[in-house]
C-alpha atoms as a PDB file:
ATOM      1  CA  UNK A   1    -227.006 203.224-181.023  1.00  0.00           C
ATOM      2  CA  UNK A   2    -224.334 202.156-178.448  1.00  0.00           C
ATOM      3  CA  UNK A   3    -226.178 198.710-177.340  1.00  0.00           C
ATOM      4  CA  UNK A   4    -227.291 195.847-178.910  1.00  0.00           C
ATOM      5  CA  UNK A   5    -230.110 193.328-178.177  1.00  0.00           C
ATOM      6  CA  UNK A   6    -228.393 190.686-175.542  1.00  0.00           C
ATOM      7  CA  UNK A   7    -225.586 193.164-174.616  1.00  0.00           C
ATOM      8  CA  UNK A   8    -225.118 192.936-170.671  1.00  0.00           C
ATOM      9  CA  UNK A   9    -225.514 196.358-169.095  1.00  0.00           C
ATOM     10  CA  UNK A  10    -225.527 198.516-165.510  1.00  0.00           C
ATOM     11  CA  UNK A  11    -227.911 201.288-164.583  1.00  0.00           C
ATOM     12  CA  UNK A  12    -228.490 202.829-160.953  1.00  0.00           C
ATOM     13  CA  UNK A  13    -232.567 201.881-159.596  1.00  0.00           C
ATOM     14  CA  UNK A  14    -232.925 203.309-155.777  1.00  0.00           C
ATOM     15  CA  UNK A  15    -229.556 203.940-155.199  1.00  0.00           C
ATOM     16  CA  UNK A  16    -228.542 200.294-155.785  1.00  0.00           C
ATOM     17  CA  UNK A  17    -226.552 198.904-158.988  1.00  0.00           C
ATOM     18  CA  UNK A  18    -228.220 196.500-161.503  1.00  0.00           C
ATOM     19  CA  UNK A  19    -226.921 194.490-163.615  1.00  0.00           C
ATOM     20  CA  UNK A  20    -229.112 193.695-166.916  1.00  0.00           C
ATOM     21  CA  UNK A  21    -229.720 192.472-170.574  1.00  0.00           C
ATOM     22  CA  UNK A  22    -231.108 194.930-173.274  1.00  0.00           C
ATOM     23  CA  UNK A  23    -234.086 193.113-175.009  1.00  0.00           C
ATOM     24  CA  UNK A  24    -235.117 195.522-177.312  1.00  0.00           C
ATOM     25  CA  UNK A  25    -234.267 199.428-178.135  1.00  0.00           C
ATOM     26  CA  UNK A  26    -236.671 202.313-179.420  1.00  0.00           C
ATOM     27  CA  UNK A  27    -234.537 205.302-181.533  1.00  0.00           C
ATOM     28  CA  UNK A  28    -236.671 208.647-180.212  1.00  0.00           C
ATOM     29  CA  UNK A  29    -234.483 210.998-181.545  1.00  0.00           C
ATOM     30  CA  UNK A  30    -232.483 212.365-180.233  1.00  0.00           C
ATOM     31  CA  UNK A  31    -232.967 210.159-177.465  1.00  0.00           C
ATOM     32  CA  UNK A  32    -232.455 206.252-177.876  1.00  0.00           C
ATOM     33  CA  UNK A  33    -234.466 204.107-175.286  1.00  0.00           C
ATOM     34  CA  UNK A  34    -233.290 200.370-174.241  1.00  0.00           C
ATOM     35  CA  UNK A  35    -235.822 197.568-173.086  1.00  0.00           C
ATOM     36  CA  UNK A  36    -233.486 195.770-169.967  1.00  0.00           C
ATOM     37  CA  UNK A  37    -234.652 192.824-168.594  1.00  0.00           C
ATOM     38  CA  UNK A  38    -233.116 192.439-164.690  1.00  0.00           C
ATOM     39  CA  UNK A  39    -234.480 189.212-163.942  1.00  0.00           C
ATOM     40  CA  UNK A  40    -236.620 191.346-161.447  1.00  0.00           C
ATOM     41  CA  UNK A  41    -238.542 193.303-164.432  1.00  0.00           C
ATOM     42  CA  UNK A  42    -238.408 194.675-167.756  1.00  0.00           C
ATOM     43  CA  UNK A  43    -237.535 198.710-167.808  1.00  0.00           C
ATOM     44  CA  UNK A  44    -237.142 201.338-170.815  1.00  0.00           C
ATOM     45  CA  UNK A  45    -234.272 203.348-169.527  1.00  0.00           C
ATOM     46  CA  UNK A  46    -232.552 206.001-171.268  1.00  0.00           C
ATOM     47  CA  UNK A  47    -229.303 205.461-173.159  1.00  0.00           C
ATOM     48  CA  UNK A  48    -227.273 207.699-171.294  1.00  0.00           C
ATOM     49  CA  UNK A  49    -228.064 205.780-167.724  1.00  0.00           C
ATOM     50  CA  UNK A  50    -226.719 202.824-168.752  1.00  0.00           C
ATOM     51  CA  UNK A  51    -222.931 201.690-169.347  1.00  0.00           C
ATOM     52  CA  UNK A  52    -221.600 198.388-170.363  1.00  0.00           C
ATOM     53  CA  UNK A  53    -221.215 195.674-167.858  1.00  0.00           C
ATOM     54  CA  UNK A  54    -217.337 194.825-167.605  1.00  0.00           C
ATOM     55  CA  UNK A  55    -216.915 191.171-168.570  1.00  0.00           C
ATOM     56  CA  UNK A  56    -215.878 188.940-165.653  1.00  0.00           C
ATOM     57  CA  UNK A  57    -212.230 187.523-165.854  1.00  0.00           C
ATOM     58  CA  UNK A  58    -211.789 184.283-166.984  1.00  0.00           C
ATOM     59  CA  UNK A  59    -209.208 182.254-164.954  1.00  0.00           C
ATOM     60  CA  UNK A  60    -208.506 178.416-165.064  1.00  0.00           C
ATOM     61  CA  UNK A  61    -209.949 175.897-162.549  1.00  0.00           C
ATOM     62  CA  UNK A  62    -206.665 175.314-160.703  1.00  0.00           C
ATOM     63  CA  UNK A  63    -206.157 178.937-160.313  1.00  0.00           C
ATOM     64  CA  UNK A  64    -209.516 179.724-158.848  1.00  0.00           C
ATOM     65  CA  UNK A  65    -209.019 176.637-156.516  1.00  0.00           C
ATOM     66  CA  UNK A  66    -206.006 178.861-155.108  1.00  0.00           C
ATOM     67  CA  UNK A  67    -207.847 182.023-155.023  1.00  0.00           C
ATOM     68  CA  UNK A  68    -210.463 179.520-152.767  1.00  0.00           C
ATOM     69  CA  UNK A  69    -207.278 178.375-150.373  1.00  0.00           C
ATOM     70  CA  UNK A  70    -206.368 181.396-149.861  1.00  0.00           C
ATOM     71  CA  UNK A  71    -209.070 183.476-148.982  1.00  0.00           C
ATOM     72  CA  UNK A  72    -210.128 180.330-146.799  1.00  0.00           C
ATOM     73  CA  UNK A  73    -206.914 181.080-145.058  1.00  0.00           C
ATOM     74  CA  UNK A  74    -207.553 184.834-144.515  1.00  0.00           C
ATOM     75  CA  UNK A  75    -204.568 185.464-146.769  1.00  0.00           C
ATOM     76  CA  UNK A  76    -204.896 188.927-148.705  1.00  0.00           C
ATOM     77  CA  UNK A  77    -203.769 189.245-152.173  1.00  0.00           C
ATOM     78  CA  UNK A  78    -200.406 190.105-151.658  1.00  0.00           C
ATOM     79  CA  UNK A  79    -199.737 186.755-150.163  1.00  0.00           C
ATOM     80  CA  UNK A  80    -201.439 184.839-152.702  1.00  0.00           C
ATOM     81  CA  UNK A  81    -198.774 186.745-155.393  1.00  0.00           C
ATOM     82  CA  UNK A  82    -195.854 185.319-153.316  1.00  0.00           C
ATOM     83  CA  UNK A  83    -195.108 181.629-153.812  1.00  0.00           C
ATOM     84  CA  UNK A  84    -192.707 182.265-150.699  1.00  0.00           C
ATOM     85  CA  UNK A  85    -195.135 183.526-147.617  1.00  0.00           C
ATOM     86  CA  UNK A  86    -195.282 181.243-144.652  1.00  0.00           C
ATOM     87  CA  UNK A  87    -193.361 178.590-146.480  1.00  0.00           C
ATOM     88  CA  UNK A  88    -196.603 178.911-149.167  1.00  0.00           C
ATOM     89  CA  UNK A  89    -198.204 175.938-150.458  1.00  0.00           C
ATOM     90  CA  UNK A  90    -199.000 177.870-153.587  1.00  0.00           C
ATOM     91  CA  UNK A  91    -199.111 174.545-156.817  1.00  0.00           C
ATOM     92  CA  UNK A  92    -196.708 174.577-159.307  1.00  0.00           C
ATOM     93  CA  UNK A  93    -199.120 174.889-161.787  1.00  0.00           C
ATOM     94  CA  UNK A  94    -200.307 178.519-160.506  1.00  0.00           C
ATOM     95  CA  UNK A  95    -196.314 179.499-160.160  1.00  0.00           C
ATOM     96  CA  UNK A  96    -195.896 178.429-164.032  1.00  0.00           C
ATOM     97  CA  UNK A  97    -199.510 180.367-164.739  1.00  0.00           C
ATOM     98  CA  UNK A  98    -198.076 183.180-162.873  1.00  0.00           C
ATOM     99  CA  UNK A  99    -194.403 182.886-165.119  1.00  0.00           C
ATOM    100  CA  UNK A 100    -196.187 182.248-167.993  1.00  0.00           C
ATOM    101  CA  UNK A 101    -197.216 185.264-168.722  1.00  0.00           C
ATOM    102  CA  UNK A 102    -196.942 188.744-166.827  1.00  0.00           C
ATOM    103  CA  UNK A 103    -200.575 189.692-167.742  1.00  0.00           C
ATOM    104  CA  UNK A 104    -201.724 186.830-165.571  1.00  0.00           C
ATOM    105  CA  UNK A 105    -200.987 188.285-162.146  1.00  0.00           C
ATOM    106  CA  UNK A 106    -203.209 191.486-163.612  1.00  0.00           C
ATOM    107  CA  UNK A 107    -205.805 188.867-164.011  1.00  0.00           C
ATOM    108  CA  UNK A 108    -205.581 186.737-160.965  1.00  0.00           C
ATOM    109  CA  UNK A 109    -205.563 190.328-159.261  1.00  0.00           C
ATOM    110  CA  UNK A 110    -208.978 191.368-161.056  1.00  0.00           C
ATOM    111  CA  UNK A 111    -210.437 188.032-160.488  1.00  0.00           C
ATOM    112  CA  UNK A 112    -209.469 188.185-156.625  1.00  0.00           C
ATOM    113  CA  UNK A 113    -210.895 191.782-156.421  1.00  0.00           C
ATOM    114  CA  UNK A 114    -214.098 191.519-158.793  1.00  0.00           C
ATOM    115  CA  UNK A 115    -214.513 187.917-158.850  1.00  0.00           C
ATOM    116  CA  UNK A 116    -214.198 185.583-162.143  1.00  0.00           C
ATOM    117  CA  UNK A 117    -215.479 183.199-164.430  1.00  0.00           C
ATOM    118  CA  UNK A 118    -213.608 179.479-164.955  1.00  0.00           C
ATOM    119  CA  UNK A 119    -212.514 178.507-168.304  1.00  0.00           C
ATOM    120  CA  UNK A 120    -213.901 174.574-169.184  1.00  0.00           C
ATOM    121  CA  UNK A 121    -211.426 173.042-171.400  1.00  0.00           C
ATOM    122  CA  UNK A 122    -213.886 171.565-174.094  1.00  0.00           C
ATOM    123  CA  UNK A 123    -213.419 168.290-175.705  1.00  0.00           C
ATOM    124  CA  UNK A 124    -214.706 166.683-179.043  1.00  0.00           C
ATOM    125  CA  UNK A 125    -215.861 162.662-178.808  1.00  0.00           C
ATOM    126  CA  UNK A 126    -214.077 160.527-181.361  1.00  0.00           C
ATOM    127  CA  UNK A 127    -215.532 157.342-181.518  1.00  0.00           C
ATOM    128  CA  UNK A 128    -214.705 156.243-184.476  1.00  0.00           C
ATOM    129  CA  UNK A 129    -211.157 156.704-186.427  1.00  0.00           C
ATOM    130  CA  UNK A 130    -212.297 158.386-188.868  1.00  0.00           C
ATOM    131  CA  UNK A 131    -213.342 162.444-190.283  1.00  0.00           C
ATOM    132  CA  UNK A 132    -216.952 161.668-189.695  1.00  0.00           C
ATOM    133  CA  UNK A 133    -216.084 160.101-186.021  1.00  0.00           C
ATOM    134  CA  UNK A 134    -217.684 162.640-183.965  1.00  0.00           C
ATOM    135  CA  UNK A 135    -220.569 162.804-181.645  1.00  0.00           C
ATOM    136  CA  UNK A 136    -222.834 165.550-182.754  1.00  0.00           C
ATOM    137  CA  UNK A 137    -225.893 166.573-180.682  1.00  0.00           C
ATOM    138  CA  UNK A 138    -228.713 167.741-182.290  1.00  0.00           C
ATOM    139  CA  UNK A 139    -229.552 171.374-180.912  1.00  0.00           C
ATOM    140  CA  UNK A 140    -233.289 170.594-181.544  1.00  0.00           C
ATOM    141  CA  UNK A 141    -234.320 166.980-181.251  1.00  0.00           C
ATOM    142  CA  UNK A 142    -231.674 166.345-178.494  1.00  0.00           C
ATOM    143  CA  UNK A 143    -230.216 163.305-180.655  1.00  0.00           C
ATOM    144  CA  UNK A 144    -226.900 162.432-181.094  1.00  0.00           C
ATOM    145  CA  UNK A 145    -225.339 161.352-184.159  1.00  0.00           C
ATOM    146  CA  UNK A 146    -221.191 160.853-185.737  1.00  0.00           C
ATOM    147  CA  UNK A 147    -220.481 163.321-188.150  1.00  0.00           C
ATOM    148  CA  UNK A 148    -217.514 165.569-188.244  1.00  0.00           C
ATOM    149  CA  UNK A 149    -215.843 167.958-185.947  1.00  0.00           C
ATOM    150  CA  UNK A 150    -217.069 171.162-187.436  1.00  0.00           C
ATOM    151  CA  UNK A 151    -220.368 172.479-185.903  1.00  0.00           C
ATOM    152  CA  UNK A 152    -223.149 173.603-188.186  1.00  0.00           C
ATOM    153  CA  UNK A 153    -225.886 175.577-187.121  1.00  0.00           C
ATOM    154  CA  UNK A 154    -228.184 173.846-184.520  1.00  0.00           C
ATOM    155  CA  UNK A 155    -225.408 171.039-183.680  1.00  0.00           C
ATOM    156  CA  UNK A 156    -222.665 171.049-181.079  1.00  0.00           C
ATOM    157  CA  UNK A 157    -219.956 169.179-181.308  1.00  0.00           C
ATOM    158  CA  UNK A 158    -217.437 170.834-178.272  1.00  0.00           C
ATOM    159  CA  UNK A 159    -218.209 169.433-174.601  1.00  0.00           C
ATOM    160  CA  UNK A 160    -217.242 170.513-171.407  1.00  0.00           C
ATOM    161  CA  UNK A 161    -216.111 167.396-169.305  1.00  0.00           C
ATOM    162  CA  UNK A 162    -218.617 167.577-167.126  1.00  0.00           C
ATOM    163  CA  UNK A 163    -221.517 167.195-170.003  1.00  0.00           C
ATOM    164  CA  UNK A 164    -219.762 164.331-171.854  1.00  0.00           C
ATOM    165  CA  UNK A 165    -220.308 162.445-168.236  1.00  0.00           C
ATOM    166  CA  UNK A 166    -223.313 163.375-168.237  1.00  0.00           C
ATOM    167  CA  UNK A 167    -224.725 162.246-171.437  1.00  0.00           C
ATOM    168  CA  UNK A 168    -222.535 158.695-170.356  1.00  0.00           C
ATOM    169  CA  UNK A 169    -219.639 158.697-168.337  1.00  0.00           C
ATOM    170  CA  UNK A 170    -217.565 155.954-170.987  1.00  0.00           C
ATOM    171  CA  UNK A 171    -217.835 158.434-173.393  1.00  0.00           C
ATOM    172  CA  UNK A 172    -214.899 160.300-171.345  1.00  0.00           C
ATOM    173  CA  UNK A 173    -212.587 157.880-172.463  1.00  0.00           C
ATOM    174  CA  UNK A 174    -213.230 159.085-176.267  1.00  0.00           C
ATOM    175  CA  UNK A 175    -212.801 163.099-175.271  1.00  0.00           C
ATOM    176  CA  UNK A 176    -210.021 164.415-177.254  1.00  0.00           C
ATOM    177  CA  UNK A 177    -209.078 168.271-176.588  1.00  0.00           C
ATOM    178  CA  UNK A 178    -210.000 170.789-179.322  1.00  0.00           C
ATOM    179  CA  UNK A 179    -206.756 172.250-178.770  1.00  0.00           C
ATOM    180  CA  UNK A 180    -205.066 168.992-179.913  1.00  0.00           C
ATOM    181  CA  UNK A 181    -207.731 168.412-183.039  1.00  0.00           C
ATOM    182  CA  UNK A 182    -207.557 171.885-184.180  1.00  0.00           C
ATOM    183  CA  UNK A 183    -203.708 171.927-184.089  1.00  0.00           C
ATOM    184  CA  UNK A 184    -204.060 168.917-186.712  1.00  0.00           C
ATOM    185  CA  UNK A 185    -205.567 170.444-188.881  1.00  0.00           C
END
């Protein structure tokens, strides 16, 4: 068995490409059978016309904001490398992403080419100074409660900025970075 139930897959239908999600699988030996669902319908295709769906690259907001400028400006990927084309506007942020670390131009390339997914910095909510200071959402009942930082099963405890505002926008001034609580520890 190559695939797994929620394991993102491609297979050919009618000459076009579809993307998918295998629900269930059936061993026939010698032949193994996968149930995809392509938000179109449910098929059983055969093992050996599917292959795994490549993963999308995940980039930082600030760099897909420049990947947005640039292709705005008809620039091609070449000039979006080069932080000196047309006296280029390019942040400093994206230079010191590109410095940072040589497999990031690889990346930015892929995401240019393919297109990408944004990393969310995630946040905890300390409202109180203390270990059991953290807002914790109930997975089930939708309630929030302060326990600690570590997230049992059916409770989250890591937010994306956007979601803290939502639940209530004075929360934001509570968000600490996981990076800087886990670092702590």
């Amino acid at each position: 068995m190559r695939f797994k139930e929620g394991d993102k897959v491609q297979f050919i239908r009618e000459g076009s490409l579809i993307d998918g999600v295998v629900k269930e699988f059936k061993d026939c030996s010698p032949d193994m059978w996968y149930l995809i669902d392509d938000k179109c319908k449910d098929s059983w295709i055969f093992e050996g016309h599917l292959i795994p769906l490549t993963p999308l690259p995940v980039i930082p907001q600030f760099v897909a904001d420049w990947i947005e400028y640039c292709k705005k400006h008809c620039w091609g990927l070449s000039e979006a490398l080069e932080d000196t084309y047309e006296n280029s506007c390019m942040p400093e942020e994206v230079m010191d992403w590109f410095e940072d670390c040589r497999e990031n131009q690889e990346l930015f390339a892929r995401a240019w080419l393919d297109g990408y997914e944004i990393k969310e910095p995630l946040y905890y909510i300390k409202v109180i100074d203390s270990y059991f200071g953290y807002i914790n959402l109930n997975l089930k009942t939708g309630a929030y409660t302060t326990s600690t930082n570590e997230e049992p099963v059916g409770f989250k405890t890591k937010f994306t900025e956007s979601e803290i505002k939502n639940m209530d926008t004075r929360y934001w001034a509570f968000a600490v970075p996981v990076e800087e609580v886990e670092e702590t520890k």
